[in-house]
Protein backbone atom coordinates (compact mmCIF):
# COMPACT_ATOMS: atom_id res chain seq x y z
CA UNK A 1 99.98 95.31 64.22
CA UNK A 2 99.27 97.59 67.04
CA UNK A 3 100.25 101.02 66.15
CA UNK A 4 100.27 102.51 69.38
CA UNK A 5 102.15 105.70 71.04
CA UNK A 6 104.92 103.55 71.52
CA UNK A 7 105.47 101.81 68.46
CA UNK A 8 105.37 105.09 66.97
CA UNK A 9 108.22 106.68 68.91
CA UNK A 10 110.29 103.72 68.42
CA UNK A 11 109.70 103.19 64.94
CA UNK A 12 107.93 106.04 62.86
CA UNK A 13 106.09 106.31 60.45
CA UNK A 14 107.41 106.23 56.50
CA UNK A 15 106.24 109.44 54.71
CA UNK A 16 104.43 107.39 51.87
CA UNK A 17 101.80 106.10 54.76
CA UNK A 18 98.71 107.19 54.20
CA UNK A 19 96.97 106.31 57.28
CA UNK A 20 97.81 103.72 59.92
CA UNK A 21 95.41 103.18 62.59
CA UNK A 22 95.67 103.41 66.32
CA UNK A 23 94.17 100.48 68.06
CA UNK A 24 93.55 99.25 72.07
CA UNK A 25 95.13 96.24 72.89
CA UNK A 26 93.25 93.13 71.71
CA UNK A 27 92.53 91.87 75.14
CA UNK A 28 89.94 94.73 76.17
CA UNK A 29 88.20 94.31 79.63
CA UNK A 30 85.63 97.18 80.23
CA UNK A 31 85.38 98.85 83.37
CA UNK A 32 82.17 99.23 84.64
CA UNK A 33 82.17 102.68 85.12
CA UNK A 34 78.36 103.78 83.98
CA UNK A 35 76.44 105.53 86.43
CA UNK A 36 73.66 104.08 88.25
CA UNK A 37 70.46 105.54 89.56
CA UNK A 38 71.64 104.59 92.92
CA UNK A 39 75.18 106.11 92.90
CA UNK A 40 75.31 109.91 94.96
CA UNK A 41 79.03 110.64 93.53
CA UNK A 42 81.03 110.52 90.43
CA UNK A 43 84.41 109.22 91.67
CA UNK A 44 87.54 110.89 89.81
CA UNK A 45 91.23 109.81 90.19
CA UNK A 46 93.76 112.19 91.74
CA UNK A 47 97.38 110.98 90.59
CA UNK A 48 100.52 113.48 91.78
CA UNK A 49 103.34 112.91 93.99
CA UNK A 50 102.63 114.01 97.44
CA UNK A 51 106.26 113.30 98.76
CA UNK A 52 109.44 112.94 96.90
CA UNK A 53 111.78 115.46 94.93
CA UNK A 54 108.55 115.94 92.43
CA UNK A 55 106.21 116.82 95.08
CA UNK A 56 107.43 120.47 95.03
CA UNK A 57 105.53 120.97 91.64
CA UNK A 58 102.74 118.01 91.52
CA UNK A 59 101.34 118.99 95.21
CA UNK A 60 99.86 122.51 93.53
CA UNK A 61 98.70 120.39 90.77
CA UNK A 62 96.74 118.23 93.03
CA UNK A 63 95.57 121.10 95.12
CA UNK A 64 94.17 123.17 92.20
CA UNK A 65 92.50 119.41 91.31
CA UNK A 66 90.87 119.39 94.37
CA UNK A 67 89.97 123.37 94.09
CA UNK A 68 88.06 123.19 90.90
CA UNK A 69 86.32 119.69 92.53
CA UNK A 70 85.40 122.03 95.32
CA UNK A 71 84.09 124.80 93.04
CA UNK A 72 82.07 122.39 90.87
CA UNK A 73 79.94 120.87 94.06
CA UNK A 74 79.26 124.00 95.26
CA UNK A 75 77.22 124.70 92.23
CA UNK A 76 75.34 121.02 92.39
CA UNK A 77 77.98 119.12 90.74
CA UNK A 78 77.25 117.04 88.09
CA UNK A 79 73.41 116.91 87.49
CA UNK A 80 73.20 116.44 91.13
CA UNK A 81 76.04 114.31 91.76
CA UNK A 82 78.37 115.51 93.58
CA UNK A 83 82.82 114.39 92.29
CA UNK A 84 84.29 112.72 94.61
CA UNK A 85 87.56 112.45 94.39
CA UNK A 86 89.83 109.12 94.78
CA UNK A 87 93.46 110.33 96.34
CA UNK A 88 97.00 108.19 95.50
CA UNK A 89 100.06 109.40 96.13
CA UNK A 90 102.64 107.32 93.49
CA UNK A 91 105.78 109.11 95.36
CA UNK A 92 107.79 110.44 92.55
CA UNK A 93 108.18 106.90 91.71
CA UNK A 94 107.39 105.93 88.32
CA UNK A 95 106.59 102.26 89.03
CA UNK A 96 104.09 103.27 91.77
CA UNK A 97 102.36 105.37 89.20
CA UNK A 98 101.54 102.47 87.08
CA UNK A 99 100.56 100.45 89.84
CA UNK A 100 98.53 103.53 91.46
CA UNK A 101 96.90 103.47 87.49
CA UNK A 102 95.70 100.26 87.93
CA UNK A 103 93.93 100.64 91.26
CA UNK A 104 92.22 103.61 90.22
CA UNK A 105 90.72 102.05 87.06
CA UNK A 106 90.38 98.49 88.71
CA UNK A 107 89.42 98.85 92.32
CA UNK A 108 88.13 102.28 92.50
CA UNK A 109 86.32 102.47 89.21
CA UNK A 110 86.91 105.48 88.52
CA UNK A 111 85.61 107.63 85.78
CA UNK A 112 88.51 109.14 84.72
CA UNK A 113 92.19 110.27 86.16
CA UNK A 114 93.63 113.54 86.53
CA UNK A 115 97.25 112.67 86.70
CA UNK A 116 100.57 112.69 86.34
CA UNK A 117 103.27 115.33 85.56
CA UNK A 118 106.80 114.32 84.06
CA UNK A 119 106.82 112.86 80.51
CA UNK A 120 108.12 108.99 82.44
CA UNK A 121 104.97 108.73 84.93
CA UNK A 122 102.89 109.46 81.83
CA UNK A 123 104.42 107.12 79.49
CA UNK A 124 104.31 104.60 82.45
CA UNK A 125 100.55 104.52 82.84
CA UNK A 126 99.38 105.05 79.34
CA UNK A 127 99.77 101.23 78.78
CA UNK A 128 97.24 100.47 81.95
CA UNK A 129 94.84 103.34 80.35
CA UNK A 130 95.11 101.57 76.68
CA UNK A 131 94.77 97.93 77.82
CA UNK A 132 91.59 99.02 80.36
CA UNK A 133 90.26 102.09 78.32
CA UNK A 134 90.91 104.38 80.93
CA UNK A 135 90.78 108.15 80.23
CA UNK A 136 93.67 110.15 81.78
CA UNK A 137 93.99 114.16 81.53
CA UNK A 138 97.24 115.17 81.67
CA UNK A 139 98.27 118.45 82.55
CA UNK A 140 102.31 119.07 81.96
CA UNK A 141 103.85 120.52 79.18
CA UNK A 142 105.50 117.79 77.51
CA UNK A 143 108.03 117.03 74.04
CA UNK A 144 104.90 116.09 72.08
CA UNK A 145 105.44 113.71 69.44
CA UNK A 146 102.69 111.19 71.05
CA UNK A 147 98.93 110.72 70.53
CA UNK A 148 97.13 108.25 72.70
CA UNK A 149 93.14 107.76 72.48
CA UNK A 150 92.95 107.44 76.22
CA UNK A 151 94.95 110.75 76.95
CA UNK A 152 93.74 114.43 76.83
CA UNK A 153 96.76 116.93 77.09
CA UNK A 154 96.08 119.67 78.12
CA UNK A 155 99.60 121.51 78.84
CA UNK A 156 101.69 122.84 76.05
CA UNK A 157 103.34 121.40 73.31
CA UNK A 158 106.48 122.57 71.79
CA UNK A 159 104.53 125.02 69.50
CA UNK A 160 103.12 126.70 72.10
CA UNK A 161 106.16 127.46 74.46
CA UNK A 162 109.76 126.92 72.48
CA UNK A 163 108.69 127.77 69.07
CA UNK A 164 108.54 131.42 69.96
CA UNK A 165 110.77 131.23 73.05
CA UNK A 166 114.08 130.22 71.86
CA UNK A 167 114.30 132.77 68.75
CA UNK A 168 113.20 134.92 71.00
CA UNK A 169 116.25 134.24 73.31
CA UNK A 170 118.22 134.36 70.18
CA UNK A 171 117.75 137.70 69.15
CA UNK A 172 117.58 139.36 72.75
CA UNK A 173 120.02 137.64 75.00
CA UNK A 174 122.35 136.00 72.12
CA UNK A 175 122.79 132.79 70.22
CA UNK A 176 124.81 130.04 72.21
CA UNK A 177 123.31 127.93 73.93
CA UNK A 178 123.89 125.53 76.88
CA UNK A 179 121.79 123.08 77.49
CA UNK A 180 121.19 121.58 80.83
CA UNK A 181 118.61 118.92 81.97
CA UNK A 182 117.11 116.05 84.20
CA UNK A 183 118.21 112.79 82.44
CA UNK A 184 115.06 111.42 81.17
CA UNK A 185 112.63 111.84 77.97
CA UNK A 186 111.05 115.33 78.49
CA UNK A 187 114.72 117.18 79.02
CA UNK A 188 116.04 114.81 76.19
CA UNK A 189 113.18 115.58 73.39
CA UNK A 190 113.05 118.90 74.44
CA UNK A 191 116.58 119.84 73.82
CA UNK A 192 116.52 118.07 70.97
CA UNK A 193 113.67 120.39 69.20
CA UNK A 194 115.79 123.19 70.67
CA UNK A 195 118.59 122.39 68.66
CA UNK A 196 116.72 122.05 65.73
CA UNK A 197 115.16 125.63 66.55
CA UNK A 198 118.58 126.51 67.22
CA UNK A 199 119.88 125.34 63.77
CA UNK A 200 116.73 126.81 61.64
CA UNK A 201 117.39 130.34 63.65
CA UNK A 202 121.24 131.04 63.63
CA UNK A 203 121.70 129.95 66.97
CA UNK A 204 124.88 127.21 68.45
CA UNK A 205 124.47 124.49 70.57
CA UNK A 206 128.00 124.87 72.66
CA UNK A 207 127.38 122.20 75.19
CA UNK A 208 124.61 119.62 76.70
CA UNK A 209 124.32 117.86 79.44
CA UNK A 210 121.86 116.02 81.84
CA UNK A 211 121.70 115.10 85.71
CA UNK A 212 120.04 112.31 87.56
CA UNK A 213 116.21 113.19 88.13
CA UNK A 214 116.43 114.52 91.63
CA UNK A 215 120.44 115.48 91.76
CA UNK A 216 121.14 118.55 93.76
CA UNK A 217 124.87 119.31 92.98
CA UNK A 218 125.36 121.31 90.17
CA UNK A 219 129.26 122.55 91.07
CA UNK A 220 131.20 120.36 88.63
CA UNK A 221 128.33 121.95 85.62
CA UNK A 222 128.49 125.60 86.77
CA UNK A 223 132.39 125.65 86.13
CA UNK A 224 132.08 124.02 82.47
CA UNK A 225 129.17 126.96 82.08
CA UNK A 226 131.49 129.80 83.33
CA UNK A 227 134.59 128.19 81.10
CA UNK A 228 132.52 127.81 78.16
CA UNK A 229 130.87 131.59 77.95
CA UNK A 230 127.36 130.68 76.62
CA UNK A 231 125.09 133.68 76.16
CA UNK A 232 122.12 131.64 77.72
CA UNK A 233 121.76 128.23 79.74
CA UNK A 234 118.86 126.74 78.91
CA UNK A 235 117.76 124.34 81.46
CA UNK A 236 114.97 121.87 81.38
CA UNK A 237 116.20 120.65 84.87
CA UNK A 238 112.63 119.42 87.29
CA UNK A 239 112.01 118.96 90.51
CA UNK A 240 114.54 120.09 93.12
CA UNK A 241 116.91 120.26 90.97
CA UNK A 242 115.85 123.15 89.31
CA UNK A 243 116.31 125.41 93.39
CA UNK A 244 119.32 123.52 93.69
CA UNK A 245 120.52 124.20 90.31
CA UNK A 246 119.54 128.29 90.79
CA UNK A 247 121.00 128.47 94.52
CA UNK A 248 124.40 127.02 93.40
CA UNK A 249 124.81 129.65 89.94
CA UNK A 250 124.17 132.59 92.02
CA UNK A 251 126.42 131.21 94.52
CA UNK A 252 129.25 130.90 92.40
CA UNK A 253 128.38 134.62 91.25
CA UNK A 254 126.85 134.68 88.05
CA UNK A 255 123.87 136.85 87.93
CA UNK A 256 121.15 137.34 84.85
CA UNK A 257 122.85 140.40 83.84
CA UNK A 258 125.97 137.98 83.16
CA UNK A 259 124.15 135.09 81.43
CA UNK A 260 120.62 134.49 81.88
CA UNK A 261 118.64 130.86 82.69
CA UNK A 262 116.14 130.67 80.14
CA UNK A 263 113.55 127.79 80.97
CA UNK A 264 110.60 126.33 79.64
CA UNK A 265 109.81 124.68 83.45
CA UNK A 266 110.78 126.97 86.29
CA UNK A 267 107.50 128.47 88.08
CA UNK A 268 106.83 130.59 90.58
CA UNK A 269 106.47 127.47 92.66
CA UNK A 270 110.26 126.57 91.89
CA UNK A 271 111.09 130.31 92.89
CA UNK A 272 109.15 130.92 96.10
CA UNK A 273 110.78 127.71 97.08
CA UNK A 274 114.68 128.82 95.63
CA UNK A 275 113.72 132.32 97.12
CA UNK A 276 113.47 135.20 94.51
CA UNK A 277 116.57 136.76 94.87
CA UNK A 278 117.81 133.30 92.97
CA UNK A 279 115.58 134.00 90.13
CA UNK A 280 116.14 137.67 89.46
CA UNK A 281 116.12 138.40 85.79
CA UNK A 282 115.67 134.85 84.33
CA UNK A 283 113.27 133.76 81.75
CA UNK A 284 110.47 131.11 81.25
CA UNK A 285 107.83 130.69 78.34
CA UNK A 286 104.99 129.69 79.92
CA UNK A 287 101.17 130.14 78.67
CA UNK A 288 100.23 131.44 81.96
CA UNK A 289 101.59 133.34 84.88
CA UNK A 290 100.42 134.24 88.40
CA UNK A 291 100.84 138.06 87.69
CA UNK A 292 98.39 138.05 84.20
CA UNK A 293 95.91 140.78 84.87
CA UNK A 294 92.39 139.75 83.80
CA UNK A 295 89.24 139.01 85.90
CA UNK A 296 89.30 135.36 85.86
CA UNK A 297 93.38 134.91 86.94
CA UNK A 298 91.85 137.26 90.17
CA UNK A 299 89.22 135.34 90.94
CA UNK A 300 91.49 131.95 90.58
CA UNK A 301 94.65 133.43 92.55
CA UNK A 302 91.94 134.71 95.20
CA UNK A 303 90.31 131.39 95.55
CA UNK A 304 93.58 129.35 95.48
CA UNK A 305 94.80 131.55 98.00
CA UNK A 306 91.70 131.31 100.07
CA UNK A 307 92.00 127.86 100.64
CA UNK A 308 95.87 126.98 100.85
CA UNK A 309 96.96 130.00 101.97
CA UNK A 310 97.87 133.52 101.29
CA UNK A 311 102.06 132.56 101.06
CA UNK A 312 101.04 130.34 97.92
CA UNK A 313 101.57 131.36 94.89
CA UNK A 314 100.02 129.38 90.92
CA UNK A 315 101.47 128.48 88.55
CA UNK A 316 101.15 127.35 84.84
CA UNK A 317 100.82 123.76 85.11
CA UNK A 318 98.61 123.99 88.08
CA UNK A 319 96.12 125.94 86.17
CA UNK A 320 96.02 123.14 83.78
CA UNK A 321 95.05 120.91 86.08
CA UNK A 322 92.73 123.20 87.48
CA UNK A 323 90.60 123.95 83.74
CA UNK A 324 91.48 120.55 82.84
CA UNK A 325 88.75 119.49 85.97
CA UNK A 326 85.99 121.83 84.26
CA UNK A 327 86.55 120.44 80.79
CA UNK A 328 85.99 116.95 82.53
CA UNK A 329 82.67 118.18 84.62
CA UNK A 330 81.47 119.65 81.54
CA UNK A 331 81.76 116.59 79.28
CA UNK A 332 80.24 114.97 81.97
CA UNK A 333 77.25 117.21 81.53
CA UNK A 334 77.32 117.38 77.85
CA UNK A 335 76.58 113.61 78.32
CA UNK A 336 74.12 113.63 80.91
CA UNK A 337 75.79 111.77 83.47
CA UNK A 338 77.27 108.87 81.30
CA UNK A 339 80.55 107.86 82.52
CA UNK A 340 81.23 105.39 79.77
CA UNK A 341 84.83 105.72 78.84
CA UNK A 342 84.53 106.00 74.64
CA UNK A 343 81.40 108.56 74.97
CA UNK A 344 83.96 110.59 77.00
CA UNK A 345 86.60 110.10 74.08
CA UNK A 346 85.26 110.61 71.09
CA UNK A 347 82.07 112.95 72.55
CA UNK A 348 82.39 114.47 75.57
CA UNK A 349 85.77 115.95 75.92
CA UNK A 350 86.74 116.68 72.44
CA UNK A 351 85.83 120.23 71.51
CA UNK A 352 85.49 121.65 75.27
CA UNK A 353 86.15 125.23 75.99
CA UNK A 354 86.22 127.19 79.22
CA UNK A 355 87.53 130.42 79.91
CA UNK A 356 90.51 129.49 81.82
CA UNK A 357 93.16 132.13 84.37
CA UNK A 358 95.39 132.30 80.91
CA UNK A 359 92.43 132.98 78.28
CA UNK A 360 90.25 131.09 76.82
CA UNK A 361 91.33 127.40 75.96
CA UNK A 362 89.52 124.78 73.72
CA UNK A 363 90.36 120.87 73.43
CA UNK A 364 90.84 120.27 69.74
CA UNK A 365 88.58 117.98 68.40
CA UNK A 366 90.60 116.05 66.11
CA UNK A 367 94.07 115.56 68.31
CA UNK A 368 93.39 115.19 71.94
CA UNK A 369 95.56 118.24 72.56
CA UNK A 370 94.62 121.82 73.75
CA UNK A 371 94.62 125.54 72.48
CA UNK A 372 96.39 127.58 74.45
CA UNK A 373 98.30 130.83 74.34
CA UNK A 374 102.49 131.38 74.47
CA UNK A 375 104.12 134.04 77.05
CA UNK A 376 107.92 134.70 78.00
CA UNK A 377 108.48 136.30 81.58
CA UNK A 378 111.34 137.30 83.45
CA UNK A 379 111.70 136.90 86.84
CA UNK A 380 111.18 139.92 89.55
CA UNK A 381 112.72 140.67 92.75
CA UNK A 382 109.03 139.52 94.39
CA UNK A 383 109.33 135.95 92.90
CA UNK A 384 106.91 136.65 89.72
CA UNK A 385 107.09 137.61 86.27
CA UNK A 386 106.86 140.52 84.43
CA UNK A 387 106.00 139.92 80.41
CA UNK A 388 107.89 140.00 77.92
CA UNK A 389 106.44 138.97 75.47
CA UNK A 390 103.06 137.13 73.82
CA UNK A 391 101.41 135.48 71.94
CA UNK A 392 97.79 137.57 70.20
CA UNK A 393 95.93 135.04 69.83
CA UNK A 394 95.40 130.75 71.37
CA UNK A 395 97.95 128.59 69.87
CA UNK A 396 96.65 125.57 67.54
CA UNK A 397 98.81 122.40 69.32
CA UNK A 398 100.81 120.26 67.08
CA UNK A 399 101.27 117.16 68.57
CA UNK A 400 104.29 116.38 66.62
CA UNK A 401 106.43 119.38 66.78
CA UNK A 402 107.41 120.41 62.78
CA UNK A 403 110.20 121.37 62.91
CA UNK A 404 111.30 117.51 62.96
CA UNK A 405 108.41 115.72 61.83
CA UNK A 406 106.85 117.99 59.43
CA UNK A 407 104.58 115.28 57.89
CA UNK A 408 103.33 114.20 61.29
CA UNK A 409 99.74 115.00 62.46
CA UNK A 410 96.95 112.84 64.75
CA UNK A 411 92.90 113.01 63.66
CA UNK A 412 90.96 111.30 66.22
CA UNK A 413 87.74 112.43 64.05
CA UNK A 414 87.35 109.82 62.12
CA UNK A 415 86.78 107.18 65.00
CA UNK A 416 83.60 105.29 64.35
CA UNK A 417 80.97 104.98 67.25
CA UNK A 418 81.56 102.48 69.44
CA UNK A 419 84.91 101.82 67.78
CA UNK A 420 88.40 101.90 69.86
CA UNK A 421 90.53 103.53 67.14
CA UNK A 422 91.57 106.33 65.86
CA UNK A 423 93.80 107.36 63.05
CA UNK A 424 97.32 109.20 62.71
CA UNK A 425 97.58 110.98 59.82
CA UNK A 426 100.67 111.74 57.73
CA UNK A 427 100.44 113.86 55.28
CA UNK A 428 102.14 113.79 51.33
């Protein structure tokens, strides 16, 4: 039986399991990725919407891509070889991402793909990585409870963003909660281990609902929010939706100081697109922000700026695609130009650190997931935040979030050399 990331959503694993392992699909064709003497580049896949309602986040992702790519040949590349990087545009269309997958992997030959952002482009290419042993890195935030031996996460799991945020919201803005969201698996999940942080804390779930990816009219939801009195709306709305969304509840005249958006989404890209007067007083959890003061968020805003432009502005998952490029270069060096796809997996990228624009941020070596560190801003009048809050220290990531699978764990460490499996763990 093929225990993979999606036979373990849909069917879990019993408690009493010791061990079940995590194979690729029995029909394996290798991609002949490996370096030759002959080749002057190292081509890397670029995978983010360019146009559609996503492109308002995954453009900055791409662009800090392309930043670090530029950084890295400056300083010789990759013992000499210069990243080149391999472009698609999928749209903001999940099918085109899985067909953009296989051209990458198939045509291109890729090495590996930085790509994706929402929670259904990802889950729509991991079956192209698994069946061709692909390696993605994968930026976004996401609902966790997944572990895929082609897939490096390197945004934040629920751990490192709602475990501190919404008891946090709880005991300074109040405890019911309205829950708003794009209708597809990240909004779902998510509000799901909200609720259960909401139940373990003292806090109410008063109302939840979700809109079509990409809806802009929010009218109809802002008059069940003002009937219903929450103390916070807690939206998990992407894309355009989230301006639209912010426009419209100022519109209809309710301010932060009457009840606040908290958000575990909106950036600074969302609010310099919204305008900031829209965003005034709101919260997000985030691991990093554009305003963090330390020498390496200056040097990153200054070169980011540089090249795009002065109006831009960063943002958290951007810099995840941005470090996520270094860990890749370095693996690349650790193995002295291999591009083989398991060396990568089980050598190269497990264990990476680099000191990133948030802090200093490690790949774990046993579940594919990334250390990072937790931060709650509210939103100024100049379209950034101003802490309130933070973590002391990086965040371990649980890739199954405890509070409702407390017994859940993944331990890629145990993979044997040259083997294409790895092991979820669940513990007594």
């Amino acid at each position: 039986m093929d225990l993979t990331r999606r036979n373990l959503l849909k069917g879990g694993i019993a408690a009493t399991t010791a061990a079940a392992t995590v194979s690729s699909p029995s029909i394996f064709v290798r991609r002949l990725t490996q370096a030759n003497a002959q080749d002057k580049t190292i081509k890397v896949g670029i995978l983010h919407s360019l146009s559609g309602t996503i492109a308002i986040i995954e453009r900055s992702l791409h662009n800090a891509e392309l930043l670090a790519i530029e950084e890295i040949n400056a300083k010789g590349g990759i013992l000499g070889k210069k990243i080149e990087p391999v472009i698609e545009d999928p749209k903001s269309e999940v099918r085109f991402f899985k067909e953009k997958a296989e051209k990458l992997l198939l045509k291109d030959k890729v090495v590996a793909v930085l790509g994706c952002y929402t929670s259904a482009s990802r889950q729509s290419v991991l079956p192209v990585f698994e069946k061709y042993n692909g390696v993605l890195l994968y930026p976004t935030l996401y609902e966790a409870q997944e572990c895929s031996y082609n897939c490096f996460y390197t945004g934040a799991v629920p751990n490192q963003q709602l475990t501190d945020f919404v008891p946090w919201l709880i005991k300074n803005v109040g405890p019911k909660f309205y829950l708003i969201g794009s209708n597809y698996i990240y909004p779902k999940e998510t509000n799901r281990e909200v609720k259960a942080l909401l139940a373990k804390h003292g806090g109410q779930t008063i109302a939840e609902e979700y809109a079509p990816l990409g809806h802009t009219e929010f009218s109809t939801n802002i008059n069940k929010m003002k009937a219903a009195k929450p103390d916070v709306i807690f939206s998990d709305l992407v894309g355009d939706s989230i301006v639209a969304f912010y426009k419209q509840y100022r519109q209809f005249g309710i301010t932060a100081k009457d009840i606040p958006i908290g958000s575990p989404i909106t950036t600074e890209e969302e609010i310099k697109a919204m305008g900031a007067e829209n965003a005034i007083g709101h919260y997000t959890s985030f691991n990093y922000f554009q305003s963090l003061k330390n020498p390496q968020n200056e040097r990153f805003v200054k070169a980011f700026k540089g090249k795009y432009g002065q109006d831009k502005v960063t943002n958290a998952v951007m810099e995840a695609a941005y470090f996520q490029t270094y860990f890749l270069a370095q693996a690349l060096e650790k193995l002295k130009g291999s591009t083989d796809a398991d060396a990568l997996i089980q050598e190269g990228l497990p264990g990476q650190q680099f000191q990133a624009p948030q802090g200093k941020v490690k790949i774990d070596e046993k579940n594919h997931h990334t250390w990072l560190w937790a931060r709650i801003g509210k939103a100024n009048p100049e379209g950034q935040f101003d802490l309130v809050d933070s973590s002391k220290d990086w965040i371990h990531p649980e890739p199954w979030t405890k509070v409702l699978y407390p017994d859940k764990d993944c331990d890629f460490t145990k993979v044997p050399k040259g083997s294409k499996s790895g092991t979820i763990t669940v513990k007594p």
